[in-house]
C-alpha atoms as a PDB file:
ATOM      1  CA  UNK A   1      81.821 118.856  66.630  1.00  0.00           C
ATOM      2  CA  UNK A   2      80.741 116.863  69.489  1.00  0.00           C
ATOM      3  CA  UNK A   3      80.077 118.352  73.168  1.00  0.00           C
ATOM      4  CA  UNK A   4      80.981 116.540  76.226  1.00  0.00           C
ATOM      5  CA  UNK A   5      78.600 117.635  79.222  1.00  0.00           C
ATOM      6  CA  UNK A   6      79.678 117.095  82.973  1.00  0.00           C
ATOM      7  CA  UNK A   7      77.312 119.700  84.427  1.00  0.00           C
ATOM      8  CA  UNK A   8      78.595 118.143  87.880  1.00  0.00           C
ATOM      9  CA  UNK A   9      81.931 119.219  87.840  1.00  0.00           C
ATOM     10  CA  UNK A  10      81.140 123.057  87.576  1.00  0.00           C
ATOM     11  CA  UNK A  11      81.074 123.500  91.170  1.00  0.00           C
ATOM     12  CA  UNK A  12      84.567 121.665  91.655  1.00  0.00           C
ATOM     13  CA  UNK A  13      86.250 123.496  88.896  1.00  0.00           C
ATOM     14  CA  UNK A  14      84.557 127.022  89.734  1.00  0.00           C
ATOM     15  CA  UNK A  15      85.299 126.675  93.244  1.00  0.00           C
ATOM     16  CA  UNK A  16      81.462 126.964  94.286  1.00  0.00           C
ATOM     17  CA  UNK A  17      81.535 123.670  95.738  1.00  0.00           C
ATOM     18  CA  UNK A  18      78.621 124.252  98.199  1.00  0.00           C
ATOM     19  CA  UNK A  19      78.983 121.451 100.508  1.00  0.00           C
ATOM     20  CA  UNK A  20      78.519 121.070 104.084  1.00  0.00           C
ATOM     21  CA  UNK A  21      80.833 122.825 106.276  1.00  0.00           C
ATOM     22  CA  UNK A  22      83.858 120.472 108.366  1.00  0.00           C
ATOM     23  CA  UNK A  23      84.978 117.328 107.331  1.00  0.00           C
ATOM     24  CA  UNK A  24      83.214 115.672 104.889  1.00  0.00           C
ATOM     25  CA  UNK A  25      85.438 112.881 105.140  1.00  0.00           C
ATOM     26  CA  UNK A  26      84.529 113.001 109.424  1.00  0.00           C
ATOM     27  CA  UNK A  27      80.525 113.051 108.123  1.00  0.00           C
ATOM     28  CA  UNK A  28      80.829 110.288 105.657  1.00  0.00           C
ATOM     29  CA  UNK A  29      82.188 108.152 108.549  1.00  0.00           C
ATOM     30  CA  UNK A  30      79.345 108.648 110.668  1.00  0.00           C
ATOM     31  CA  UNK A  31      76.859 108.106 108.159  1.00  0.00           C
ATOM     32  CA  UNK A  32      76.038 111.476 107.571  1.00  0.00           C
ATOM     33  CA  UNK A  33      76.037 114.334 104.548  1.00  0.00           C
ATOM     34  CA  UNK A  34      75.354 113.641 100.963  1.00  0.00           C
ATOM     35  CA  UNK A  35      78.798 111.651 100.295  1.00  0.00           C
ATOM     36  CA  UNK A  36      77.858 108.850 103.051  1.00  0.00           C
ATOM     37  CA  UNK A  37      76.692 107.189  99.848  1.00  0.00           C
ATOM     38  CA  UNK A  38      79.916 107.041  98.553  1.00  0.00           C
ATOM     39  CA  UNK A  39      81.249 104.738 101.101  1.00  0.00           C
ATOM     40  CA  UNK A  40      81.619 101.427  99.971  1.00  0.00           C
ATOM     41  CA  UNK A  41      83.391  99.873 102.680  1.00  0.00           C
ATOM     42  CA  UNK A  42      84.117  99.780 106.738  1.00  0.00           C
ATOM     43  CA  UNK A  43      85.543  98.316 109.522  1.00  0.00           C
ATOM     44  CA  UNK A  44      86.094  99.110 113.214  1.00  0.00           C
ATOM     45  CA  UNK A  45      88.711 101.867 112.541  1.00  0.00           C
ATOM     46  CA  UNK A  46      88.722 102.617 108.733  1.00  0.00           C
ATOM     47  CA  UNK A  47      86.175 103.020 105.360  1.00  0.00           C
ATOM     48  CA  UNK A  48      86.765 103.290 102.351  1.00  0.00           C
ATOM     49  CA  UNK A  49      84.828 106.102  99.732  1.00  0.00           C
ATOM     50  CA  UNK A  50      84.717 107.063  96.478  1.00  0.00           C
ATOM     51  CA  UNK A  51      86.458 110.058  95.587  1.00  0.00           C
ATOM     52  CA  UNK A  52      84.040 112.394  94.485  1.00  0.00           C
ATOM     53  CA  UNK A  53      85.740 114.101  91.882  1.00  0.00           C
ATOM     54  CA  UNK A  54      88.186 111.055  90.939  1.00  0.00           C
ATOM     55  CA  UNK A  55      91.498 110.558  88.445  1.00  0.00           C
ATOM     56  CA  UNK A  56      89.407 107.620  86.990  1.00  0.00           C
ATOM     57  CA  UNK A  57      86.604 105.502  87.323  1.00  0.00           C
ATOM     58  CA  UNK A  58      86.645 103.630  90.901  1.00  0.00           C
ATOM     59  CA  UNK A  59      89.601 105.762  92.338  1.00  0.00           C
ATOM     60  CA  UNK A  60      88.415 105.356  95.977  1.00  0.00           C
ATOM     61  CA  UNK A  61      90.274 106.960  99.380  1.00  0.00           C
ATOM     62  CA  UNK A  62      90.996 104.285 102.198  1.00  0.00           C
ATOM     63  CA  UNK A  63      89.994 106.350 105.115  1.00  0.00           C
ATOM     64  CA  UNK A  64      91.069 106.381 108.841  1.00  0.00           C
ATOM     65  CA  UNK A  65      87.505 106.635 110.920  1.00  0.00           C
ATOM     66  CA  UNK A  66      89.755 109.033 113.444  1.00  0.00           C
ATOM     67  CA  UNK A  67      90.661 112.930 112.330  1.00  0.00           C
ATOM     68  CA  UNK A  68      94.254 112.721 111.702  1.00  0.00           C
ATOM     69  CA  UNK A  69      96.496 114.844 109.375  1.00  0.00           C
ATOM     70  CA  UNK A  70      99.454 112.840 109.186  1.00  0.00           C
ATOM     71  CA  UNK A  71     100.573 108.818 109.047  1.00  0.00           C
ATOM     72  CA  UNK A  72     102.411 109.805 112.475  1.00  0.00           C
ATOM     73  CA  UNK A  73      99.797 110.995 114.276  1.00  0.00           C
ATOM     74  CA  UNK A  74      97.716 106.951 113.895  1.00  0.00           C
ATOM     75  CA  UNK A  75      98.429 104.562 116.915  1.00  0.00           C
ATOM     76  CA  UNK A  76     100.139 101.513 115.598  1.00  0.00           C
ATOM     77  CA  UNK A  77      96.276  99.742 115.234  1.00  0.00           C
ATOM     78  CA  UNK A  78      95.106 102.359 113.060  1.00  0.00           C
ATOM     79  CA  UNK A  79      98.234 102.477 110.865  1.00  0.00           C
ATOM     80  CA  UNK A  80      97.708  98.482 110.481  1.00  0.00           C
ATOM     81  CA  UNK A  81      93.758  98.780 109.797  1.00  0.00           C
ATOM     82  CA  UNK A  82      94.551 101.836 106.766  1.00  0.00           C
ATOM     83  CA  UNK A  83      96.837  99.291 105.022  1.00  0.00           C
ATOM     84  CA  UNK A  84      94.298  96.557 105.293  1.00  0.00           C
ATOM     85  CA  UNK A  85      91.739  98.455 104.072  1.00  0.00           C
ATOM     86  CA  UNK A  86      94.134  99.849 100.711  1.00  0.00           C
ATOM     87  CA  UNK A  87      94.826  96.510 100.560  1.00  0.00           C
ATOM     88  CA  UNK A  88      91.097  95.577 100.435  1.00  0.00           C
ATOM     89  CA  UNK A  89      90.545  98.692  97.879  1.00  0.00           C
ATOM     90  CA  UNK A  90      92.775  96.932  95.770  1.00  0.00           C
ATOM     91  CA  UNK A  91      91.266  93.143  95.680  1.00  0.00           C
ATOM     92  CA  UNK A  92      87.778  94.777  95.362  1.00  0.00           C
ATOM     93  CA  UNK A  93      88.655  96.748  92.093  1.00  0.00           C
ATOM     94  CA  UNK A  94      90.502  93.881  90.768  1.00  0.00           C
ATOM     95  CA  UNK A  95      87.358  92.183  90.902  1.00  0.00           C
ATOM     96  CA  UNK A  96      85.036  94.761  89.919  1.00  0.00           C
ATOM     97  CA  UNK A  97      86.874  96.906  87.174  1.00  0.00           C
ATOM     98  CA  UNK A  98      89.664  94.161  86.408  1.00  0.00           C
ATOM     99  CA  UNK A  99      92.032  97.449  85.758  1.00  0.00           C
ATOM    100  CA  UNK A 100      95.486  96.899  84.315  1.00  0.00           C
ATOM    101  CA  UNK A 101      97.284  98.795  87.334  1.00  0.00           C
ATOM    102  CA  UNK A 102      97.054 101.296  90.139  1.00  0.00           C
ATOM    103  CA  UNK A 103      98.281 104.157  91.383  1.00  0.00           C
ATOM    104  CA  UNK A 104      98.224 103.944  95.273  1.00  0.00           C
ATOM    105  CA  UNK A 105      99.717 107.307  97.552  1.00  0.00           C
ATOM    106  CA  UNK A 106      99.289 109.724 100.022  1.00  0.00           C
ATOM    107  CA  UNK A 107      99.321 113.632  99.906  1.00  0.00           C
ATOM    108  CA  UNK A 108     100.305 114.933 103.324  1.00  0.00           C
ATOM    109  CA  UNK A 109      99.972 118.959 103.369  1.00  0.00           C
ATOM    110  CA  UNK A 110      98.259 121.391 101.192  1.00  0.00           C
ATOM    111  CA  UNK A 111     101.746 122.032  98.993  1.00  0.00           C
ATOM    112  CA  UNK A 112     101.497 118.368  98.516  1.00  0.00           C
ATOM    113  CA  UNK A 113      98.302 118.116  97.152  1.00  0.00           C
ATOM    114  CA  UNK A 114      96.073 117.904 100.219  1.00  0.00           C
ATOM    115  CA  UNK A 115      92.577 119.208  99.895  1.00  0.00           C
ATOM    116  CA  UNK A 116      91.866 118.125 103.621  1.00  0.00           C
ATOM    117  CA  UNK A 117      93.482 117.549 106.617  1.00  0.00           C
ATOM    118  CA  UNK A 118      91.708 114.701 107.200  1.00  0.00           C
ATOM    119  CA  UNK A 119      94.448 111.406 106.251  1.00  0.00           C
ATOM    120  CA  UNK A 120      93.392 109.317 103.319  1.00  0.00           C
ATOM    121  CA  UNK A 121      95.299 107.268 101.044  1.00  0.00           C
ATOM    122  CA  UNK A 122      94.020 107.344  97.386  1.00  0.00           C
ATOM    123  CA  UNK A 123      93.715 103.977  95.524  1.00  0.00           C
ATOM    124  CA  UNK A 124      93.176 105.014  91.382  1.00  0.00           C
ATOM    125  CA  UNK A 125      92.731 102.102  88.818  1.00  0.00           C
ATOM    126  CA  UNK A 126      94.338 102.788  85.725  1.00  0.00           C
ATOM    127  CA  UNK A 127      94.118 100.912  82.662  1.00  0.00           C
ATOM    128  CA  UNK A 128      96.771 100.698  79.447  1.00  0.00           C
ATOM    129  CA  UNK A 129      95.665 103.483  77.117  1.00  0.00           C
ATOM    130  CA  UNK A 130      93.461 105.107  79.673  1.00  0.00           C
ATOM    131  CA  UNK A 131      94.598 108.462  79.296  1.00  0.00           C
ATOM    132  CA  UNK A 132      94.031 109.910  75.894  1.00  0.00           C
ATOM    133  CA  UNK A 133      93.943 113.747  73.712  1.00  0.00           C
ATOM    134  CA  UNK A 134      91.155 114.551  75.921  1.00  0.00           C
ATOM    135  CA  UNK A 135      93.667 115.580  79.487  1.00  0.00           C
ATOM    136  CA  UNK A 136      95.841 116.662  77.239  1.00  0.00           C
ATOM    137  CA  UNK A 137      94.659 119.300  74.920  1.00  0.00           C
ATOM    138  CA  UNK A 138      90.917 120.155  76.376  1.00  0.00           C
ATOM    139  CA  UNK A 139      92.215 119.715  79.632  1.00  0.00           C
ATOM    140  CA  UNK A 140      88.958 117.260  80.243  1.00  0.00           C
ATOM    141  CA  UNK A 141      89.123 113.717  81.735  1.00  0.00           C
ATOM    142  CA  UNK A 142      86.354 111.330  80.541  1.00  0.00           C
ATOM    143  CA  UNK A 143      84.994 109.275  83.271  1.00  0.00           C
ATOM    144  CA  UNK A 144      82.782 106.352  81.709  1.00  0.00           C
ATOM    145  CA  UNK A 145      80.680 105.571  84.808  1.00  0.00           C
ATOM    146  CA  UNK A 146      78.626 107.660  87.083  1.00  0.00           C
ATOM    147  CA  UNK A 147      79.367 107.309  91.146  1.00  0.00           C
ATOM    148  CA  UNK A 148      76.609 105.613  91.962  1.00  0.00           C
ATOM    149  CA  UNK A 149      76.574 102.666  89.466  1.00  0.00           C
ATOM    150  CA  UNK A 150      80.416 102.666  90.457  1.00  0.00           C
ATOM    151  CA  UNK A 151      79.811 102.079  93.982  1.00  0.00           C
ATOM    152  CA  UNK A 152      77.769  99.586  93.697  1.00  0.00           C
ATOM    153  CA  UNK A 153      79.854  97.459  91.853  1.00  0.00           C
ATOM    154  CA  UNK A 154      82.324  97.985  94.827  1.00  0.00           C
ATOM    155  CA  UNK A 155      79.870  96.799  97.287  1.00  0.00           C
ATOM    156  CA  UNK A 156      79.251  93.737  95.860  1.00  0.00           C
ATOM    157  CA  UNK A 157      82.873  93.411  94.888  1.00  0.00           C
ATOM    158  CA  UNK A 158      83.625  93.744  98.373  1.00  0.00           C
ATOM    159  CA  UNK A 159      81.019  91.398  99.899  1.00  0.00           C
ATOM    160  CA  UNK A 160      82.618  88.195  97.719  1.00  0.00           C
ATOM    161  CA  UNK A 161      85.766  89.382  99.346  1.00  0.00           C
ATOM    162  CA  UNK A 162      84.610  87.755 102.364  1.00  0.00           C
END
């Protein structure tokens, strides 16, 4: 039998995440905390992260820069800039990760799958065949790519972009 080690994930799955305390989406916007080097792009009003326990490999969050819950509560400007920036998400991992499809949505509220109540819309490349026996009987999701190597590719995806 073969072992699969993601010594990372412990602290998600357990719970024990010890992060910073507040927003770490509020701290990666300023630059700050140990996922500001998951941002891999920005603009006046938005950036864009990788999530840092993602679906699949590149599955960023396009990011308002203000603390908002809820689509509602951004002024007209910011509404515009979040869909610019998905749609930037989306030309950058065609270009880096040439995926097959996406999935591309927004959980508003803790019953709907909202770990903060900071507003982010989640951008997750998906390929045909990506999903396998491993999600569905050892309840494990294989991510072929580390963070860092991902983001990367993302910033210099999103530099040609320009």
């Amino acid at each position: 039998m073969r072992q699969l080690w993601a010594p990372w994930r412990i602290a998600y799955v357990s719970g024990d995440d010890a992060r910073e305390q507040g927003c770490f989406l509020c701290r990666a916007a300023a630059g700050e905390g140990s996922d500001a080097r998951l941002v891999v792009d920005r603009d006046d009003l938005t950036f864009t992260i990788l999530n840092r326990f993602p679906y699949s490999s590149g599955h960023v969050m396009a990011v308002p820069a203000s603390h908002v819950a809820d689509i509602i509560d951004l002024n007209t400007d910011e509404g515009a800039a979040l869909f610019s920036a998905t749609q930037r998400a989306l030309r950058a991992l065609r270009v880096a990760m040439r995926p097959d499809g996406f999935n591309v949505g927004v959980n508003l509220g803790t019953v709907a799958g909202a770990s903060t109540d900071h507003l982010h819309v989640h951008v997750v490349p998906r390929w045909g065949g990506d999903t396998n026996f491993m999600p569905v009987v050892a309840d494990v999701k294989v991510l072929p790519e580390d963070l860092d190597s991902t983001a990367a590719r993302l910033r210099e995806a999103y530099a040609r972009l320009v």
